[in-house]
C-alpha atoms as a PDB file:
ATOM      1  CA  UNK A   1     103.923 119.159  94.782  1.00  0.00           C
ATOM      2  CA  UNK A   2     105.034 115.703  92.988  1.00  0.00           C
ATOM      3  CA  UNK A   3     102.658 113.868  95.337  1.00  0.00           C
ATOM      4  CA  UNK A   4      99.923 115.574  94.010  1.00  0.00           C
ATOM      5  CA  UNK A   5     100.639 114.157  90.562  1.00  0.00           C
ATOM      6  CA  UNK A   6      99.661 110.267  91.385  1.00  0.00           C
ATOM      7  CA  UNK A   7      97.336 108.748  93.643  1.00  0.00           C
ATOM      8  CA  UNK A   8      97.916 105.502  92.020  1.00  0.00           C
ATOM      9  CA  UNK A   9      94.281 105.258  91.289  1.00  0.00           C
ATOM     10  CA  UNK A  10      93.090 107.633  89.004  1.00  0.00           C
ATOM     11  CA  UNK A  11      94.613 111.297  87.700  1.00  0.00           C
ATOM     12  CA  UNK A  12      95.700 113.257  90.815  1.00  0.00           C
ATOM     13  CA  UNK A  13      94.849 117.191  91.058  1.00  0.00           C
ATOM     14  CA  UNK A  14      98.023 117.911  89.369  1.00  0.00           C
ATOM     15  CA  UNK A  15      97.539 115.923  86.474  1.00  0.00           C
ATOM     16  CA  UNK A  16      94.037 116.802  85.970  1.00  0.00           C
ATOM     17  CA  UNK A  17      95.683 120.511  86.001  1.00  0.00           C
ATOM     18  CA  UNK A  18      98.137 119.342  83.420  1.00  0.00           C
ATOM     19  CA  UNK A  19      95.632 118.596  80.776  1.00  0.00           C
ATOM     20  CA  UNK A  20      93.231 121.396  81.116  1.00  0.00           C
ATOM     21  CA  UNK A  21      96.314 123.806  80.456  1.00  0.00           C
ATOM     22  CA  UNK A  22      97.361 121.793  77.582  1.00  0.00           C
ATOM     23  CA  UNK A  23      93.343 122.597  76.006  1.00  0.00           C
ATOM     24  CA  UNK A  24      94.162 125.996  76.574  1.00  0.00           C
ATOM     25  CA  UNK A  25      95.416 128.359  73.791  1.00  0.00           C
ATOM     26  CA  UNK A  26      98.345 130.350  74.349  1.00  0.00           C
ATOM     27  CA  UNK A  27      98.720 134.123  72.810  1.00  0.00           C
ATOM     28  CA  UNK A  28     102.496 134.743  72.548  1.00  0.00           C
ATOM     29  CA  UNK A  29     105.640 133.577  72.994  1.00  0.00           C
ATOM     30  CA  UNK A  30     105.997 132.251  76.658  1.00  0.00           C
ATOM     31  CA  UNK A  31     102.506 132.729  77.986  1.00  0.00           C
ATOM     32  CA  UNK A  32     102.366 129.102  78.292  1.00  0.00           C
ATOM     33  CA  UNK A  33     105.552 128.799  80.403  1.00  0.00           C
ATOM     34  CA  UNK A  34     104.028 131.391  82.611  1.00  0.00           C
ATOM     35  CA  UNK A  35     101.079 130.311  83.216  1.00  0.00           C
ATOM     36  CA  UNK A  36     102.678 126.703  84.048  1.00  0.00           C
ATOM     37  CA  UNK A  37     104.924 129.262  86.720  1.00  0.00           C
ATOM     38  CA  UNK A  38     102.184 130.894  87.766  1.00  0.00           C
ATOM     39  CA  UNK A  39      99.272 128.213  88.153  1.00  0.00           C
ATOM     40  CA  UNK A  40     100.891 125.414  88.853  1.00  0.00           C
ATOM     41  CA  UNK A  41     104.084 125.573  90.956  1.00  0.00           C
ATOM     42  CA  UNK A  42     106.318 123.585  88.126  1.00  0.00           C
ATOM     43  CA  UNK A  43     109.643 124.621  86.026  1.00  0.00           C
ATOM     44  CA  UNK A  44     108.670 124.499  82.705  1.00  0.00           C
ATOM     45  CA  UNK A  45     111.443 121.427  82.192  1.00  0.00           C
ATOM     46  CA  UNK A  46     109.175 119.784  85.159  1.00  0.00           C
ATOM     47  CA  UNK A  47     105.586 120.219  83.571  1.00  0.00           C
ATOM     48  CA  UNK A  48     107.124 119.182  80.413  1.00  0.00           C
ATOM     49  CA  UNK A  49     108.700 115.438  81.923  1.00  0.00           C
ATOM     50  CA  UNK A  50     105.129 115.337  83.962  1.00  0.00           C
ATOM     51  CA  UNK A  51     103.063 116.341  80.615  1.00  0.00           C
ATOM     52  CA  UNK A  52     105.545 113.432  78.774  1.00  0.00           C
ATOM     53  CA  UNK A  53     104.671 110.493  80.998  1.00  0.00           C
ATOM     54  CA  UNK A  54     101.326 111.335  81.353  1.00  0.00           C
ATOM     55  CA  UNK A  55     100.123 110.805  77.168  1.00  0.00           C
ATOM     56  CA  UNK A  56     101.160 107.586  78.412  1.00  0.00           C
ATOM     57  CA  UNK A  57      99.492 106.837  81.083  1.00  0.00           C
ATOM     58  CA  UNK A  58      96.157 105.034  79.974  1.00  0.00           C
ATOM     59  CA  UNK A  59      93.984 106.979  83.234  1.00  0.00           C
ATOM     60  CA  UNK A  60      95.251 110.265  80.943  1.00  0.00           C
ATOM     61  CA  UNK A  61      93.726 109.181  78.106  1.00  0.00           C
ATOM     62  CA  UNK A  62      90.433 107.994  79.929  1.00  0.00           C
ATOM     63  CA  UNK A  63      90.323 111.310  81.524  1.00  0.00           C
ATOM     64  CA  UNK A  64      90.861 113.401  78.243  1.00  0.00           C
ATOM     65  CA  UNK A  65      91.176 111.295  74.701  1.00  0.00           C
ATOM     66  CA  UNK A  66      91.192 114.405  72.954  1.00  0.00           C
ATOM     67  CA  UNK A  67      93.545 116.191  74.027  1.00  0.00           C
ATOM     68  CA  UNK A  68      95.705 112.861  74.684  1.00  0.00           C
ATOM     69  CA  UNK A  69      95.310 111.878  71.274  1.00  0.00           C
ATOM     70  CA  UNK A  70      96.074 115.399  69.946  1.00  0.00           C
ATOM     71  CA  UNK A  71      99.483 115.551  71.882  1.00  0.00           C
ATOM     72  CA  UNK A  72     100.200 112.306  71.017  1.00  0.00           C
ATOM     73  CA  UNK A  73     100.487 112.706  67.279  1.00  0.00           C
ATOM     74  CA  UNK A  74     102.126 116.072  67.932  1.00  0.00           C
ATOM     75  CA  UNK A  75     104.831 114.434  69.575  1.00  0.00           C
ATOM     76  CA  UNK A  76     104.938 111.392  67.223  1.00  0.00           C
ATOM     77  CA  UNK A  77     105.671 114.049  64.473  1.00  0.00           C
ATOM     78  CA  UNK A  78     108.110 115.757  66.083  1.00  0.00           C
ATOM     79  CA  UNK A  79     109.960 112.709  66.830  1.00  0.00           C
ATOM     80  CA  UNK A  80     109.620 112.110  62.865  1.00  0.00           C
ATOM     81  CA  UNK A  81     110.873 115.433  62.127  1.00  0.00           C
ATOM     82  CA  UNK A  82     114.006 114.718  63.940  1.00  0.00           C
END
């Protein structure tokens, strides 16, 4: 399924996939970890790496600066928090 994650042009399938789940809300504890099971193939550890290298990849941020941008400082204050 990896090879549907770059094209090397613009945001493969996979990554388009990515970032519509992440503008999702999540009811629960571990809906979100199911639903990254269940609708797109990946180990949660996986969609994690994949969600990682994508905020910065600057065809992500094209695609969706919103939710980019919102993930971004999410993770920049959790890296703070640390």
């Amino acid at each position: 399924m990896d090879e549907e994650y770059d094209d090397g042009v613009g945001l493969g399938r996979g990554e388009r996939e990515i970032l519509a789940l992440e503008r999702r809300g999540f009811a629960g504890p571990g809906a979100k970890e199911r639903a990254v099971r269940e609708e797109l193939g990946l180990a949660p550890v996986r969609y994690y790496q994949l969600l990682n290298a994508l905020l910065d990849d600057p065809r992500a941020l094209a695609h969706d600066p919103v939710t980019v941008n919102r993930l971004r400082r999410v993770r920049e204050r959790r890296r703070g928090e640390r």
